[in-house]
PDB file of N, CA and C in Angstrom:
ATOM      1  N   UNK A   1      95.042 107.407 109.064  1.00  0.00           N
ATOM      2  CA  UNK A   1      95.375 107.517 107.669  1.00  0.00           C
ATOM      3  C   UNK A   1      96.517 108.522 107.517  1.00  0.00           C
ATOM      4  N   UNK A   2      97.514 108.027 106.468  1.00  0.00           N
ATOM      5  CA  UNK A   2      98.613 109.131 106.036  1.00  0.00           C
ATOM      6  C   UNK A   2      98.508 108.948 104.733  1.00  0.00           C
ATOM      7  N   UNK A   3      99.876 110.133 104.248  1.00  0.00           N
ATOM      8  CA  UNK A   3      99.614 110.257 102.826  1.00  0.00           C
ATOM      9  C   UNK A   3     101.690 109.808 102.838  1.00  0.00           C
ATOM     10  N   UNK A   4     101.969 109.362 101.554  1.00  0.00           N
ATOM     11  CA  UNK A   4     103.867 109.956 101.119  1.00  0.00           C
ATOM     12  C   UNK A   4     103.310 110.368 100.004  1.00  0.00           C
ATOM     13  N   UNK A   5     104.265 111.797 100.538  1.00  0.00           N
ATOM     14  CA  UNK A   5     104.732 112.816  99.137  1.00  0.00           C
ATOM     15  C   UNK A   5     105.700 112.481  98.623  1.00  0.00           C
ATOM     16  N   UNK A   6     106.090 111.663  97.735  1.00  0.00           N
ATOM     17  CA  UNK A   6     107.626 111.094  96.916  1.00  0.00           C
ATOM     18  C   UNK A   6     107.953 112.519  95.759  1.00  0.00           C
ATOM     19  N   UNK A   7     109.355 112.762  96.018  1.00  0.00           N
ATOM     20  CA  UNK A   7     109.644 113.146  95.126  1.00  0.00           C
ATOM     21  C   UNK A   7     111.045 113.423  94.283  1.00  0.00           C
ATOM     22  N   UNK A   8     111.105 112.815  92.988  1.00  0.00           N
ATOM     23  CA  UNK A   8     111.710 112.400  92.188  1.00  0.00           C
ATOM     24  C   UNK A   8     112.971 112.939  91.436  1.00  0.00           C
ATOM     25  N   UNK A   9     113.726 113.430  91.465  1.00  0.00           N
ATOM     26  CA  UNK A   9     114.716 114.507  90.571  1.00  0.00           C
ATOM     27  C   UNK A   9     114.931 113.320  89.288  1.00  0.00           C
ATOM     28  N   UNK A  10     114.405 114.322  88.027  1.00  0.00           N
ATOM     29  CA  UNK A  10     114.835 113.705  87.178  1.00  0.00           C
ATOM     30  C   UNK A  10     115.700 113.784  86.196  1.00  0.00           C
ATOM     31  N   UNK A  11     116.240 112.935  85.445  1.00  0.00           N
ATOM     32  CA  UNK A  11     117.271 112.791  84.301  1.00  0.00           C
ATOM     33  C   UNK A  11     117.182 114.288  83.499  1.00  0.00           C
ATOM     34  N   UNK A  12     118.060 114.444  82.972  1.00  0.00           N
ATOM     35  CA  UNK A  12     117.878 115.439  82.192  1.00  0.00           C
ATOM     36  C   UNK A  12     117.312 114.645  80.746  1.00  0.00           C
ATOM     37  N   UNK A  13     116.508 115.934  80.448  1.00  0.00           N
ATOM     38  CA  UNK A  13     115.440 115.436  79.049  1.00  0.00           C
ATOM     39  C   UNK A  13     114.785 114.103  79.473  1.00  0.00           C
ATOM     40  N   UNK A  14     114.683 113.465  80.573  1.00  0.00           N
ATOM     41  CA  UNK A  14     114.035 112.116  80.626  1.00  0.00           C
ATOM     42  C   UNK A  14     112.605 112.056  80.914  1.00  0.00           C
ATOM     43  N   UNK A  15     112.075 113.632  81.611  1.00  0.00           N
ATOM     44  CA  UNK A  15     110.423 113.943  81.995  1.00  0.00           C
ATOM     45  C   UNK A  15     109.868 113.484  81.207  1.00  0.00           C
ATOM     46  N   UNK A  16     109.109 113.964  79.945  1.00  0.00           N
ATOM     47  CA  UNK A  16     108.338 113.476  79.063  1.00  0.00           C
ATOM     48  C   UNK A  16     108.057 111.666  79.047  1.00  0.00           C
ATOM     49  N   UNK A  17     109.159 110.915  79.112  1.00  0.00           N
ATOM     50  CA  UNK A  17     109.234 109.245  79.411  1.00  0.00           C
ATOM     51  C   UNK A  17     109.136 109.043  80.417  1.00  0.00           C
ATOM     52  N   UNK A  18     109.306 109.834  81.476  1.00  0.00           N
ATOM     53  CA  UNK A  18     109.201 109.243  82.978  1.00  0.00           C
ATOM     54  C   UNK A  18     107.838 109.770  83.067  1.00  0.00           C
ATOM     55  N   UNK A  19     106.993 110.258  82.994  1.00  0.00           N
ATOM     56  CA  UNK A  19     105.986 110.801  83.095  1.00  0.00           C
ATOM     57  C   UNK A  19     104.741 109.655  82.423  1.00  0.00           C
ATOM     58  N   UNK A  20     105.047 109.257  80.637  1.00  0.00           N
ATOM     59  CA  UNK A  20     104.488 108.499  80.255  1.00  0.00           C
ATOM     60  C   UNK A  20     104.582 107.277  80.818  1.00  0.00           C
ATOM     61  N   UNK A  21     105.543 106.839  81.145  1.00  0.00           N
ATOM     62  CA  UNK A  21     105.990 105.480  81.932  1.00  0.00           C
ATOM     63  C   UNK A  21     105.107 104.771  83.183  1.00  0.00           C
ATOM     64  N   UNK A  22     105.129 106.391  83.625  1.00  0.00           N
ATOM     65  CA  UNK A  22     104.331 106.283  85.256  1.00  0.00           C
ATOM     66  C   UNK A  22     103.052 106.703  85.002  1.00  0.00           C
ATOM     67  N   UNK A  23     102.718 107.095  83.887  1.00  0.00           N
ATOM     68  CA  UNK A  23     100.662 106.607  83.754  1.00  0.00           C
ATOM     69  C   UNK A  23     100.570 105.733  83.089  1.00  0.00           C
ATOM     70  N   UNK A  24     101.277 105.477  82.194  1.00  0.00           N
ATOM     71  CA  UNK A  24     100.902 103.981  81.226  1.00  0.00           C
ATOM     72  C   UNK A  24     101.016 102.720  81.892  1.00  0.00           C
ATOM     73  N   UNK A  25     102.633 102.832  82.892  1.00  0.00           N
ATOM     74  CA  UNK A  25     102.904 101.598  83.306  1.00  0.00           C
ATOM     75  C   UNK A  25     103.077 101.264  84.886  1.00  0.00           C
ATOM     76  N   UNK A  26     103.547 102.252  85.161  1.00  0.00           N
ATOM     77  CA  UNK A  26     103.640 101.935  86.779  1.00  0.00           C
ATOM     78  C   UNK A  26     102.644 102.591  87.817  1.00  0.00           C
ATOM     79  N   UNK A  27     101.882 103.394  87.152  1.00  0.00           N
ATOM     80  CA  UNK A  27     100.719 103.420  88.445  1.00  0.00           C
ATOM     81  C   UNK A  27      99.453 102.543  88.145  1.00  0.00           C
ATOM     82  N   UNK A  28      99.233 102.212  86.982  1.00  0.00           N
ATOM     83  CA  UNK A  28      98.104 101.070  86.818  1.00  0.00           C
ATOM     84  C   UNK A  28      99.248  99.388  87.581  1.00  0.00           C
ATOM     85  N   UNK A  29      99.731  99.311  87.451  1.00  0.00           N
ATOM     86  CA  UNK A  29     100.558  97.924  87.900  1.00  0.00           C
ATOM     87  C   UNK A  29     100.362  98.317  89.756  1.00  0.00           C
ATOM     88  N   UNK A  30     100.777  99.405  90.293  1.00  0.00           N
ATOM     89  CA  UNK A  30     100.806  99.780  91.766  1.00  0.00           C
ATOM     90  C   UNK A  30      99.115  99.910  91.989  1.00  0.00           C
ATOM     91  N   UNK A  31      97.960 100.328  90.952  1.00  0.00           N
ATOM     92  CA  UNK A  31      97.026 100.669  91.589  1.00  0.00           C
ATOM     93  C   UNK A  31      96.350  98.910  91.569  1.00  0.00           C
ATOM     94  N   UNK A  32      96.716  98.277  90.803  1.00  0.00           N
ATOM     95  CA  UNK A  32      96.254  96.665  90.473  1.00  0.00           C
ATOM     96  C   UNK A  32      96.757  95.981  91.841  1.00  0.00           C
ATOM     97  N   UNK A  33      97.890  96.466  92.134  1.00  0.00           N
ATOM     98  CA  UNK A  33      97.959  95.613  93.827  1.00  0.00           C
ATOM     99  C   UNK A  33      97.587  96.560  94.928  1.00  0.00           C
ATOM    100  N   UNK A  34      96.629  97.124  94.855  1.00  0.00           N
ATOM    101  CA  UNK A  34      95.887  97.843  95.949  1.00  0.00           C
ATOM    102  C   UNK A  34      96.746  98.843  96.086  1.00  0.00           C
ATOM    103  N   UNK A  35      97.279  99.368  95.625  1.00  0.00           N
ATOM    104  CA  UNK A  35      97.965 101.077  96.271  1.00  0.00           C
ATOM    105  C   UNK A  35      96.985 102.477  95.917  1.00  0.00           C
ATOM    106  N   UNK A  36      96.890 103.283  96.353  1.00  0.00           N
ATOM    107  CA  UNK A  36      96.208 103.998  96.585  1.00  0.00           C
ATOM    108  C   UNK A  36      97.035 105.684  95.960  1.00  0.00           C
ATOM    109  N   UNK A  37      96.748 105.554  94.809  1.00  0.00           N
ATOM    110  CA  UNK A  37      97.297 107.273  94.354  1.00  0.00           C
ATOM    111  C   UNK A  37      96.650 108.030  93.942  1.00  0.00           C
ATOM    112  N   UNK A  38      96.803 109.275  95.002  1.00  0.00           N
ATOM    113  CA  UNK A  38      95.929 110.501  94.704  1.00  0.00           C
ATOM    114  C   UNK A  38      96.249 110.910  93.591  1.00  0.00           C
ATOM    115  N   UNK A  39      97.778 111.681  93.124  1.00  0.00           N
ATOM    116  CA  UNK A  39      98.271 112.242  92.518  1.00  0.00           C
ATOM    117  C   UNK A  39      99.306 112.297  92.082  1.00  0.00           C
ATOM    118  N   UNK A  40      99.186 112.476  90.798  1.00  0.00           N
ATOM    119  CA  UNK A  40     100.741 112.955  90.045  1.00  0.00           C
ATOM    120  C   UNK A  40     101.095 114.314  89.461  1.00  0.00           C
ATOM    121  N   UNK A  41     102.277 114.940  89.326  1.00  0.00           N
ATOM    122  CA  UNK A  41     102.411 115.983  88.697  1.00  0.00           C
ATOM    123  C   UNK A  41     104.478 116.361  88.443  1.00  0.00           C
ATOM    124  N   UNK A  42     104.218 117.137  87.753  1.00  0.00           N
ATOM    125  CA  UNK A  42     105.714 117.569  87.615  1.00  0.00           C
ATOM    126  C   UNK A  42     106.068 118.855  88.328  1.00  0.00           C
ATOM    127  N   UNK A  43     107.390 119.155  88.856  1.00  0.00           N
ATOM    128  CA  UNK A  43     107.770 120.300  89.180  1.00  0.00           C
ATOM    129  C   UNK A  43     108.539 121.211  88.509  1.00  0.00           C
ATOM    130  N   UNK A  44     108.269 121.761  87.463  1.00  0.00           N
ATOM    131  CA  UNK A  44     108.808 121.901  86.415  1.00  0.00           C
ATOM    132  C   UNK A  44     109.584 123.087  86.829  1.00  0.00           C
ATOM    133  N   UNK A  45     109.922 123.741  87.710  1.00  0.00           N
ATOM    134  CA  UNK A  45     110.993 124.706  88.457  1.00  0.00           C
ATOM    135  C   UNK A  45     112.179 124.109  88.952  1.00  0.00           C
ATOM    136  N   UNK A  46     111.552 122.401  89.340  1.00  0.00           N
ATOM    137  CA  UNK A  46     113.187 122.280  89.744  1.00  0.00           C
ATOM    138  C   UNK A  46     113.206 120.854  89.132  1.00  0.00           C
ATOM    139  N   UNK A  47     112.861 120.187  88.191  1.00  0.00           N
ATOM    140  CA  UNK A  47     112.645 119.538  87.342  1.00  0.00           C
ATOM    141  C   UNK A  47     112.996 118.110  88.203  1.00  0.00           C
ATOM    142  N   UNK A  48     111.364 117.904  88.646  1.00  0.00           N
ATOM    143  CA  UNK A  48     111.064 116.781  89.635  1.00  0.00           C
ATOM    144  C   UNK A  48     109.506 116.061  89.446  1.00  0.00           C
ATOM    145  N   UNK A  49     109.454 114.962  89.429  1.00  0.00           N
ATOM    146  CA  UNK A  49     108.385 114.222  89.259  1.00  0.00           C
ATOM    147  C   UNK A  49     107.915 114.251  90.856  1.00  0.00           C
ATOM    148  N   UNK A  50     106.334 114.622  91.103  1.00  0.00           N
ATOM    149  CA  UNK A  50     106.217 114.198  92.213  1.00  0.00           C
ATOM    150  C   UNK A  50     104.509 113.689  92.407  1.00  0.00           C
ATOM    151  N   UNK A  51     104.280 113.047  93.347  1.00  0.00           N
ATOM    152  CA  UNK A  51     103.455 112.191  93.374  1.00  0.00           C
ATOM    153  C   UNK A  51     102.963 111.502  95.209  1.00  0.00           C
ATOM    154  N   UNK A  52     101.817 111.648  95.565  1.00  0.00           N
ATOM    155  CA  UNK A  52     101.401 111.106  96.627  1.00  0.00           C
ATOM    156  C   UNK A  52     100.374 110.106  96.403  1.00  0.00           C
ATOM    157  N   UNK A  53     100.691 109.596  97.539  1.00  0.00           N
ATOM    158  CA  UNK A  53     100.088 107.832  97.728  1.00  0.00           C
ATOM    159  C   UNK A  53      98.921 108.000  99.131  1.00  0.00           C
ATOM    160  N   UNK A  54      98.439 107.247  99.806  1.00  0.00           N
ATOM    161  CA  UNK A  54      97.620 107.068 100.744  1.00  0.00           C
ATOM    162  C   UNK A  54      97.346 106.051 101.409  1.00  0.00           C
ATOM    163  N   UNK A  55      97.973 106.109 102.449  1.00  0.00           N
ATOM    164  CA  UNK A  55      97.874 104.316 103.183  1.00  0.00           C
ATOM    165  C   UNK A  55      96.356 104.447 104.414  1.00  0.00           C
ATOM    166  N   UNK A  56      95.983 103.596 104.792  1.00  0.00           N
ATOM    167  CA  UNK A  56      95.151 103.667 105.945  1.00  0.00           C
ATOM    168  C   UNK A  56      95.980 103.820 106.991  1.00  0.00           C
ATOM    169  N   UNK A  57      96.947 102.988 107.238  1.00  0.00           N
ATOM    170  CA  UNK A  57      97.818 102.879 108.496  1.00  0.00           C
ATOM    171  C   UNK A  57      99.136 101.830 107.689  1.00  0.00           C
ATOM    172  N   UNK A  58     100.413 102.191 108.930  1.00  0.00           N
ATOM    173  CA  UNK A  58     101.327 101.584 109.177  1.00  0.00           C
ATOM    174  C   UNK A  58     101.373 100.182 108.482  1.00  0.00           C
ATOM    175  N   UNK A  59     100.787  99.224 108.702  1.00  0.00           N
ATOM    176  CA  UNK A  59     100.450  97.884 108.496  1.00  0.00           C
ATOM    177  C   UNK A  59     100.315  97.924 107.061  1.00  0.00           C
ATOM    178  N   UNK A  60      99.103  98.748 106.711  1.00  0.00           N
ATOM    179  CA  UNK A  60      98.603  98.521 105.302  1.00  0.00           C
ATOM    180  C   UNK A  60      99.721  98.728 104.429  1.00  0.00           C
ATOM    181  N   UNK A  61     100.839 100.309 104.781  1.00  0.00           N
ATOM    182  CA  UNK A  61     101.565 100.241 103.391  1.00  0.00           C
ATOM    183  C   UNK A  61     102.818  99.440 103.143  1.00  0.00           C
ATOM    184  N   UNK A  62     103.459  98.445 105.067  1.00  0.00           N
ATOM    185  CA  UNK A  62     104.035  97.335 104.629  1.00  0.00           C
ATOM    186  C   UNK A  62     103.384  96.468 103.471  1.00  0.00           C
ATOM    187  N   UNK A  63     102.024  95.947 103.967  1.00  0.00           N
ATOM    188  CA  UNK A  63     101.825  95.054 103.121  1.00  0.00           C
ATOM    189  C   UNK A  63     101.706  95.603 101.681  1.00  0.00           C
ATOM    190  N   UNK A  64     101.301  96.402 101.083  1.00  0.00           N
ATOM    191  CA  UNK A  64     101.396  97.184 100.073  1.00  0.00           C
ATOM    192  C   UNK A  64     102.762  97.419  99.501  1.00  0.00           C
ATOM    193  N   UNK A  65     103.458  97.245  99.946  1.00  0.00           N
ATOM    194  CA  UNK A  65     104.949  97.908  99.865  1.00  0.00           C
ATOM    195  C   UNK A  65     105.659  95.954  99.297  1.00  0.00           C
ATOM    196  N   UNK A  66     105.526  95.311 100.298  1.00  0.00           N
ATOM    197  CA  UNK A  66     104.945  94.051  99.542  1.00  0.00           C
ATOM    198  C   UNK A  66     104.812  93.484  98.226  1.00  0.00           C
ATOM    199  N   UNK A  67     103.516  93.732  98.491  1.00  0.00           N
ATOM    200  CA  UNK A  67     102.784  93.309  96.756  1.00  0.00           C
ATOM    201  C   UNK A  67     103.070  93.930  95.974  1.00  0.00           C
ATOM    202  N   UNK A  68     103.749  95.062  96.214  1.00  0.00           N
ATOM    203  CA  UNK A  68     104.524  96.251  95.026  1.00  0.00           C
ATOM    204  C   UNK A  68     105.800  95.894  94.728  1.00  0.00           C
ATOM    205  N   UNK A  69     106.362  95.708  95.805  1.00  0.00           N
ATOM    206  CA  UNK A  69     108.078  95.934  95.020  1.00  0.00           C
ATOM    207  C   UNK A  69     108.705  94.584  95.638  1.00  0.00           C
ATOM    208  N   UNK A  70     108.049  93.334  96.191  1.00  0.00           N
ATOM    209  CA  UNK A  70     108.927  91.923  96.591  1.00  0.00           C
ATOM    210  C   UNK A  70     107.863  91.242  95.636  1.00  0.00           C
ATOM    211  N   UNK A  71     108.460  91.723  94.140  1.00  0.00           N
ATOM    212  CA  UNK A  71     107.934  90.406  93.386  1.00  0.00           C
ATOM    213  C   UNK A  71     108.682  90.091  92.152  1.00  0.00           C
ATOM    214  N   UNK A  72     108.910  89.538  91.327  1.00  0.00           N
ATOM    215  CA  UNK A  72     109.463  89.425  90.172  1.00  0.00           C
ATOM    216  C   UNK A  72     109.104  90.195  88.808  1.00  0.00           C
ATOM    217  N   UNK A  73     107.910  90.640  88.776  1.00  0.00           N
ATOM    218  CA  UNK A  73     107.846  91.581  88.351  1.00  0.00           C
ATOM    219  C   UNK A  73     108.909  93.018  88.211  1.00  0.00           C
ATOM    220  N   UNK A  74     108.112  93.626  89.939  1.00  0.00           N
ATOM    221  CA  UNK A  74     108.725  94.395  89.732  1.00  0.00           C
ATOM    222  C   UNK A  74     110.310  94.052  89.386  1.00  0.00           C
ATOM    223  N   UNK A  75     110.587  93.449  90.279  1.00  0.00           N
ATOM    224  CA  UNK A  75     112.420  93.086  90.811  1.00  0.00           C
ATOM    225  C   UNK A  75     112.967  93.065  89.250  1.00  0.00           C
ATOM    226  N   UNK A  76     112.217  92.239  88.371  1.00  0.00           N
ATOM    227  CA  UNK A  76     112.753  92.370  86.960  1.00  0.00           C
ATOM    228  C   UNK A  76     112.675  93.087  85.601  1.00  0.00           C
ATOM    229  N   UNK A  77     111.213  93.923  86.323  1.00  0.00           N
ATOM    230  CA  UNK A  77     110.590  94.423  84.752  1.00  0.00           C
ATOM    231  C   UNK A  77     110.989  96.701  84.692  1.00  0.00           C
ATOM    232  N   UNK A  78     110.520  96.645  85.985  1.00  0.00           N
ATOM    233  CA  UNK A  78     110.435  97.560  86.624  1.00  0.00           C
ATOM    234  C   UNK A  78     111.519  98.221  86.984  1.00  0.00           C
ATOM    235  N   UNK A  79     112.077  97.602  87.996  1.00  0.00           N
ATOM    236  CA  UNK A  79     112.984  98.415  89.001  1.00  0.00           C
ATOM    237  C   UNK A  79     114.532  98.730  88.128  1.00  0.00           C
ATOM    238  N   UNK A  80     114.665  97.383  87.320  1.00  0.00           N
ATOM    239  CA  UNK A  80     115.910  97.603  86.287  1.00  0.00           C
ATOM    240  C   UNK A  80     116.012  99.245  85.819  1.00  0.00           C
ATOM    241  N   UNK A  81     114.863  99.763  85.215  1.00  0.00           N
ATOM    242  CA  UNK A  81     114.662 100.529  84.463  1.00  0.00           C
ATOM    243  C   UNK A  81     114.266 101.913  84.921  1.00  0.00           C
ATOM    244  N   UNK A  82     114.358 102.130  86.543  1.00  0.00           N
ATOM    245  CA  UNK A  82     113.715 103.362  87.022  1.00  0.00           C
ATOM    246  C   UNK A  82     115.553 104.003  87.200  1.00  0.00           C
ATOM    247  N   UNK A  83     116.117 103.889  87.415  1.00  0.00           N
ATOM    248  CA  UNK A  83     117.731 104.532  87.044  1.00  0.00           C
ATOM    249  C   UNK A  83     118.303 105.270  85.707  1.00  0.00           C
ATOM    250  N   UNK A  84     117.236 104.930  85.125  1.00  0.00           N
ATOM    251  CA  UNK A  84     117.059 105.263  83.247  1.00  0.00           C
ATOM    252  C   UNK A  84     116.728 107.013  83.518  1.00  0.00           C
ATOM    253  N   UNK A  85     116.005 107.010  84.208  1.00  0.00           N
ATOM    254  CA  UNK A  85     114.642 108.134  84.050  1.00  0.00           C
ATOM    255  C   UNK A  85     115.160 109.304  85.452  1.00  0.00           C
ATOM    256  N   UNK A  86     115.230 108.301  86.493  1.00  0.00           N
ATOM    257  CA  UNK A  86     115.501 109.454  87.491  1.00  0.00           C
ATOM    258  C   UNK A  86     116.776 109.369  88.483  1.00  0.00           C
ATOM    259  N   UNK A  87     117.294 110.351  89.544  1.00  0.00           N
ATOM    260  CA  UNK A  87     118.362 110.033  90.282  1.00  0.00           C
ATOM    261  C   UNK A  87     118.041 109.156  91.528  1.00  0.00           C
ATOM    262  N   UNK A  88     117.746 108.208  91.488  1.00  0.00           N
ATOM    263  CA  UNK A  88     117.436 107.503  92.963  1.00  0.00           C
ATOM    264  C   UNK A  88     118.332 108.391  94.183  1.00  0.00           C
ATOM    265  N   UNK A  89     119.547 108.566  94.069  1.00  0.00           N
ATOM    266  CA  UNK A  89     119.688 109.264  95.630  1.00  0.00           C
ATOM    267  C   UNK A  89     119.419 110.120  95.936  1.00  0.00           C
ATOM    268  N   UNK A  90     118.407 110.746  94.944  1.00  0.00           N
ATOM    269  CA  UNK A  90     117.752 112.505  95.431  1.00  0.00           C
ATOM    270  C   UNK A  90     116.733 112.067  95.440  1.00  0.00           C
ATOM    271  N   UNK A  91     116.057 110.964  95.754  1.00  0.00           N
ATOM    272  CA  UNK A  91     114.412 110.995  95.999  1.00  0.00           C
ATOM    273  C   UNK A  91     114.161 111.186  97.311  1.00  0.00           C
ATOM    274  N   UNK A  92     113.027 112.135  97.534  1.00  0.00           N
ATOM    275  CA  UNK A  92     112.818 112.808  99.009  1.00  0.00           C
ATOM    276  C   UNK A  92     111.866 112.014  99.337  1.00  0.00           C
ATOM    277  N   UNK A  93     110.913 111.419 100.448  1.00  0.00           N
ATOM    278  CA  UNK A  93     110.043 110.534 101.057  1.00  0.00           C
ATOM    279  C   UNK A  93     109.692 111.495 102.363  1.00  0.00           C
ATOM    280  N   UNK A  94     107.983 112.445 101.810  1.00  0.00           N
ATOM    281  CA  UNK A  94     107.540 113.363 103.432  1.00  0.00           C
ATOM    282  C   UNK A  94     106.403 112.146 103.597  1.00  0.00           C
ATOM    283  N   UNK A  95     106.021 111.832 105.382  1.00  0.00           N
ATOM    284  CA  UNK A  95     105.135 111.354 105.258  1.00  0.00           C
ATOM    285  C   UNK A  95     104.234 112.565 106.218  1.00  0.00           C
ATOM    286  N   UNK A  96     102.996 112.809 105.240  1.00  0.00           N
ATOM    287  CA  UNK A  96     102.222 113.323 106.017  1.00  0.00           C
ATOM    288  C   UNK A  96     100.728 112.993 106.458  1.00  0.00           C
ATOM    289  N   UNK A  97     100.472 113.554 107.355  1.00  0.00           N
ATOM    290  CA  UNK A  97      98.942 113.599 108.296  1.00  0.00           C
ATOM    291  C   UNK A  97      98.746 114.757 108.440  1.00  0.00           C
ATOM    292  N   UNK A  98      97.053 114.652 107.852  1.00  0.00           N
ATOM    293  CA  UNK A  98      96.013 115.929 107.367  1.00  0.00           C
ATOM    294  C   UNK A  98      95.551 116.439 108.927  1.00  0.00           C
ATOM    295  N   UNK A  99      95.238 117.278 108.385  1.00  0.00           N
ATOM    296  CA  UNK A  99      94.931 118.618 109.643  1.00  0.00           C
ATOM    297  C   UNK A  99      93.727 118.355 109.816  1.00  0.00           C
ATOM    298  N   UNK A 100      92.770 118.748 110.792  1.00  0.00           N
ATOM    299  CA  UNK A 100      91.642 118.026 111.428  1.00  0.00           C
ATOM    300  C   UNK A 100      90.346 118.912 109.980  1.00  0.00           C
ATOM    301  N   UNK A 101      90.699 119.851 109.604  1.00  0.00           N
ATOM    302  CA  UNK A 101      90.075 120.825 108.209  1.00  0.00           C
ATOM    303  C   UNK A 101      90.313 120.420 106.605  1.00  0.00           C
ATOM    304  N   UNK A 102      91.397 119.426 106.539  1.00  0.00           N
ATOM    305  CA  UNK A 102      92.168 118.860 104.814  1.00  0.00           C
ATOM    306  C   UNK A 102      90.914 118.459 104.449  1.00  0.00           C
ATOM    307  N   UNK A 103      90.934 119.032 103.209  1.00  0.00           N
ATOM    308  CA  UNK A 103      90.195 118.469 102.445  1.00  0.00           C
ATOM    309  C   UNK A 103      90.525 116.550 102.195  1.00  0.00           C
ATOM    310  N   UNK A 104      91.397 116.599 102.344  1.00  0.00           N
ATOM    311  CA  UNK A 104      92.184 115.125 102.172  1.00  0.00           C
ATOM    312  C   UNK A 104      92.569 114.484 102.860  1.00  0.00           C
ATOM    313  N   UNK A 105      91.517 113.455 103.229  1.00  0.00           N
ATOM    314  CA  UNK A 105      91.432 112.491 104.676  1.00  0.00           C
ATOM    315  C   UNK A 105      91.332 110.896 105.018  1.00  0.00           C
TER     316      UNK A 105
END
C-alpha cells in the first residue's frame, strides 16, 4: 500500500471555489469510481490545496487513474475547468510508504 500527497498552488482568490468544488464535486465523482481519499486541506502559508489519496498497489491506481480521468466526463466536464482554480505546472506529486509504526497503513 502507498499513499500521493498532491499538491496544488492556487489561483489567486480562487481557494474558497477550489475548495468547494473539490468537496461538492470532484471528490464524491473520484470516490464513486473507487478512489480512495484520506484527506483534504489547505496550506494557507503558501496558498496551496493539498490532499492525499491511497492506492493498494501499482496496478490498482492505474486502473483507478482510468476510471477517473479516461472518460468523458471527466475529459469534458471536469478537466476543462481545473485551470480556472489552480496552476497545473506547480502541482507537486510525493508518493509515499508508511513506516512500519504510521498510524496510516
Amino acid at each position: 500500500m502507498f499513499f500521493e500527497l498532491r499538491r496544488y498552488p492556487l489561483k489567486p482568490g480562487m481557494r474558497d471555489a477550489w475548495v468547494k468544488w473539490m468537496d461538492e464535486e470532484i471528490i464524491p465523482y473520484q470516490l464513486s469510481k473507487g478512489m480512495v481519499v484520506l484527506g483534504s486541506f489547505v496550506d494557507e502559508a503558501n496558498d496551496k490545496y493539498v490532499w492525499i489519496r491511497r492506492f493498494e498497489s501499482e496496478a490498482e491506481k492505474e486502473a483507478l487513474y482510468e476510471a477517473v480521468y479516461q472518460n468523458d466526463v471527466w475529459q469534458n466536464e471536469f478537466s476543462p475547468k481545473v485551470s480556472d482554480y489552480i496552476d497545473r505546472d506547480g502541482i507537486e506529486v510525493t508518493i509515499l510508504t508508511s513506516t512500519p509504526r504510521s498510524f496510516m497503513q
